[in-house]
Protein backbone atom coordinates (compact mmCIF):
# COMPACT_ATOMS: atom_id res chain seq x y z
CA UNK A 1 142.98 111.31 140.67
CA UNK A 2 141.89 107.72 140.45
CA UNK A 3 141.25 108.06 144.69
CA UNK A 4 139.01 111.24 144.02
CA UNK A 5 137.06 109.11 141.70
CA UNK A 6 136.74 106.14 144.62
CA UNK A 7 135.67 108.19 146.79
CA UNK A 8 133.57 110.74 145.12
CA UNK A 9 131.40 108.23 143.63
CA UNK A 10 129.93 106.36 146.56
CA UNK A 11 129.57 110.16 148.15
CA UNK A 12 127.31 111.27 145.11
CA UNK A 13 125.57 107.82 145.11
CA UNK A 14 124.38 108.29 149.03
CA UNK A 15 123.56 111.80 148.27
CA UNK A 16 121.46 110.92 145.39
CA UNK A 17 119.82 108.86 147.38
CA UNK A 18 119.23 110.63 150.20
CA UNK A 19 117.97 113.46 147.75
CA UNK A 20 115.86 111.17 146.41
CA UNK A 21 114.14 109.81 149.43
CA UNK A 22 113.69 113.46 150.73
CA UNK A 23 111.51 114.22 147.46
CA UNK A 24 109.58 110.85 147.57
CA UNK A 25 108.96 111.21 151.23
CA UNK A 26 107.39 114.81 150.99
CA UNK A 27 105.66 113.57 147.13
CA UNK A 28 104.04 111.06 149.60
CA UNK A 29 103.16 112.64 152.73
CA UNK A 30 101.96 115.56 150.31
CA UNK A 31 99.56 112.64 148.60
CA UNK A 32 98.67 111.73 151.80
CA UNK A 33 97.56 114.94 153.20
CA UNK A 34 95.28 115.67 149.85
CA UNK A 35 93.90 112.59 150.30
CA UNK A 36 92.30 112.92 154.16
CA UNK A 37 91.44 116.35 152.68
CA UNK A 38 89.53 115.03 149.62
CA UNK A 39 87.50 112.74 152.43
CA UNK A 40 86.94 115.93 154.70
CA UNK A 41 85.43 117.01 151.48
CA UNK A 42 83.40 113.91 150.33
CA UNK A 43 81.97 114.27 154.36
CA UNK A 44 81.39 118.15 154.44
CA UNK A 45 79.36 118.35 151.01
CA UNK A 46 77.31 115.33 152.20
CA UNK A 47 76.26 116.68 155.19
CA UNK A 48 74.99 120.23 153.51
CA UNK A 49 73.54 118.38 150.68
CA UNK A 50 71.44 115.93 153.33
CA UNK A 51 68.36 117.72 153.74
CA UNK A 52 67.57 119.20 150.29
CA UNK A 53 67.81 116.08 148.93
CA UNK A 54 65.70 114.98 151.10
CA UNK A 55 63.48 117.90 150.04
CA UNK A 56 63.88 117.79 146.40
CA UNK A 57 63.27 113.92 146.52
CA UNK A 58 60.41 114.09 148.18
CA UNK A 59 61.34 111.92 151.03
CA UNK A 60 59.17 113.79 153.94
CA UNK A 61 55.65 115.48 152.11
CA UNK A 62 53.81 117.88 153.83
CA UNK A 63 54.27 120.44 156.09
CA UNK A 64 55.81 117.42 158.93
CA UNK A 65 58.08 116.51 156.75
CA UNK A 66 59.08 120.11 155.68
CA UNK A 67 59.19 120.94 159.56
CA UNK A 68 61.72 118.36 160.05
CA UNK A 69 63.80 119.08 157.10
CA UNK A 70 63.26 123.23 158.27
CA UNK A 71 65.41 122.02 161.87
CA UNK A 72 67.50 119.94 160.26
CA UNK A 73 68.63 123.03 158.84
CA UNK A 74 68.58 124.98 161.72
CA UNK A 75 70.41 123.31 163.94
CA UNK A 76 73.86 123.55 165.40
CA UNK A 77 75.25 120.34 163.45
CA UNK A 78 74.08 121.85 159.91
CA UNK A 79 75.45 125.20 161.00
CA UNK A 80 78.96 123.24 161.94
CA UNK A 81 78.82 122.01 158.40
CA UNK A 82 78.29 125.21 156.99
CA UNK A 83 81.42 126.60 158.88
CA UNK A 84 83.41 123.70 157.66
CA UNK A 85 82.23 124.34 153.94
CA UNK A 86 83.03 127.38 154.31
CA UNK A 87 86.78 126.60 155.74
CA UNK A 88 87.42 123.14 153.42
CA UNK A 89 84.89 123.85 150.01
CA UNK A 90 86.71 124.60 146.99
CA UNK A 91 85.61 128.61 146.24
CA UNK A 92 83.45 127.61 143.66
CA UNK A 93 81.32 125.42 145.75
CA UNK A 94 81.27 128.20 148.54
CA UNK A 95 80.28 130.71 146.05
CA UNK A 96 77.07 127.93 144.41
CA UNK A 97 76.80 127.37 148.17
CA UNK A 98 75.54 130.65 149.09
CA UNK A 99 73.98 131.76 145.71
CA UNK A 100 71.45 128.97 146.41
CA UNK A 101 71.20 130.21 150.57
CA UNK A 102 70.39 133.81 149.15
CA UNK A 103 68.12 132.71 146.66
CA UNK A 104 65.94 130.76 149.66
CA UNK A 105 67.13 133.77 152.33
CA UNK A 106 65.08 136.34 149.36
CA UNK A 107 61.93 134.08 149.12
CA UNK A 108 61.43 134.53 152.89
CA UNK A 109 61.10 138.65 151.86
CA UNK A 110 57.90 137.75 149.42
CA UNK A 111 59.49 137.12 145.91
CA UNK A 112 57.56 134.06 144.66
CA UNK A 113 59.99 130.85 143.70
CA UNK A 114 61.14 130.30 140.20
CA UNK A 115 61.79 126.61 139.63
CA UNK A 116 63.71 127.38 137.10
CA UNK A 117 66.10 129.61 139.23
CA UNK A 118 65.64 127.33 142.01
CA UNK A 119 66.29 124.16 139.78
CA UNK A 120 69.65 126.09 138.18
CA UNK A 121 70.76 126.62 141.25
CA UNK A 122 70.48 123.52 142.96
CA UNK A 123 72.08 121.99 139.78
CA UNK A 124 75.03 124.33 139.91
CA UNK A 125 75.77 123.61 143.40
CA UNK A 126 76.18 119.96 142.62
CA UNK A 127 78.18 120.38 139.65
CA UNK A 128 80.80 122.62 141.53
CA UNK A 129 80.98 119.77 143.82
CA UNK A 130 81.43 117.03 141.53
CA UNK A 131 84.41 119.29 140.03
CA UNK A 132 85.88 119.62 143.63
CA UNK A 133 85.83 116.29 143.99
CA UNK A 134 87.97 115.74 140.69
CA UNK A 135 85.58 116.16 137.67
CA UNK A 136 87.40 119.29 136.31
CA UNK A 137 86.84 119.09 133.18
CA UNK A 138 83.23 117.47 132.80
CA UNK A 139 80.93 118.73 129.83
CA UNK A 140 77.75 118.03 131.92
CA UNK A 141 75.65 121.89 133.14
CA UNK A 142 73.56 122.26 135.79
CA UNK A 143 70.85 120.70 134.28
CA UNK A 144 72.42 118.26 133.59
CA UNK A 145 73.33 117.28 136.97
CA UNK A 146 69.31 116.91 137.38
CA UNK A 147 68.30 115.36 134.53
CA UNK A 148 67.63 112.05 136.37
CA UNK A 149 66.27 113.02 138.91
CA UNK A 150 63.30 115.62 138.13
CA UNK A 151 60.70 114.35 135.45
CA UNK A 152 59.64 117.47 133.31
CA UNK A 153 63.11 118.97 133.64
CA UNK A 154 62.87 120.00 130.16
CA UNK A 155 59.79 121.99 130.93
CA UNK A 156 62.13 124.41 132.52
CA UNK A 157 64.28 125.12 129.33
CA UNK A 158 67.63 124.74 128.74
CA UNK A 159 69.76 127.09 130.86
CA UNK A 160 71.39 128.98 127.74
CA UNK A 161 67.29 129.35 126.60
């Protein structure tokens, strides 16, 4: 018995160990993986974000400037990005993603904008991004997400108003 004890108890230490390399290896190749993916992320919301902020901050006035923002849009680099989103965004940010697209796709058609809605929107879009990027659990609404950035936001109303 005292053999079987010898010998079993290097055997268990070299499978523990090779047990516990196995798990550590795939715990970090697994970290590894979400991490690239969190950086395709970061890249793909940046580049569909790009021209409305450019928009909303008022970087390029006037009709030029809305021209150029208008085939920024429209080209085939934006509508790469919008195939990625669509293949990397979380679902909420897909879903925010396209709420906002209708919104704009329906103003073409004759309704007449709603800051408000457009403002709500824009804000929910960048608060399901700041959750996919690791905000779960924020407190912050989409009007929140604006508050810095647009003067009379209040003028608008709270969304729950």
């Amino acid at each position: 018995m005292d053999w079987l004890q010898v010998v079993l108890a290097p055997i268990l230490m070299v499978v523990g160990g090779i047990i516990t390399w196995f798990f550590k290896s795939r715990n970090e190749e697994r970290r590894a993986v979400e991490e690239r993916l969190h950086a395709e992320h970061r890249r793909v919301y940046g580049e569909i974000l790009a021209p409305y902020v450019k928009l909303f901050a008022g970087i390029s006035r006037g009709d030029a400037g809305a021209n150029q923002i208008g085939k920024e849009i429209t080209s085939d680099e934006y509508r790469k990005a919008i195939f990625e989103l669509g293949l990397l965004g979380s679902d909420e940010v897909v879903r925010a993603y396209n709420e906002l697209m209708q919104y704009f796709f329906k103003l073409g058609t004759s309704e007449k904008q709603d800051m408000h809605v457009t403002v709500r929107l824009w804000g929910k879009l960048r608060l399901e991004i700041r959750k996919s990027l690791g905000n779960k659990k924020t407190k912050l609404n989409e009007f929140d997400m604006l508050r810095g950035e647009i003067t009379d936001i209040d003028k608008l109303g709270r969304p729950d108003s």
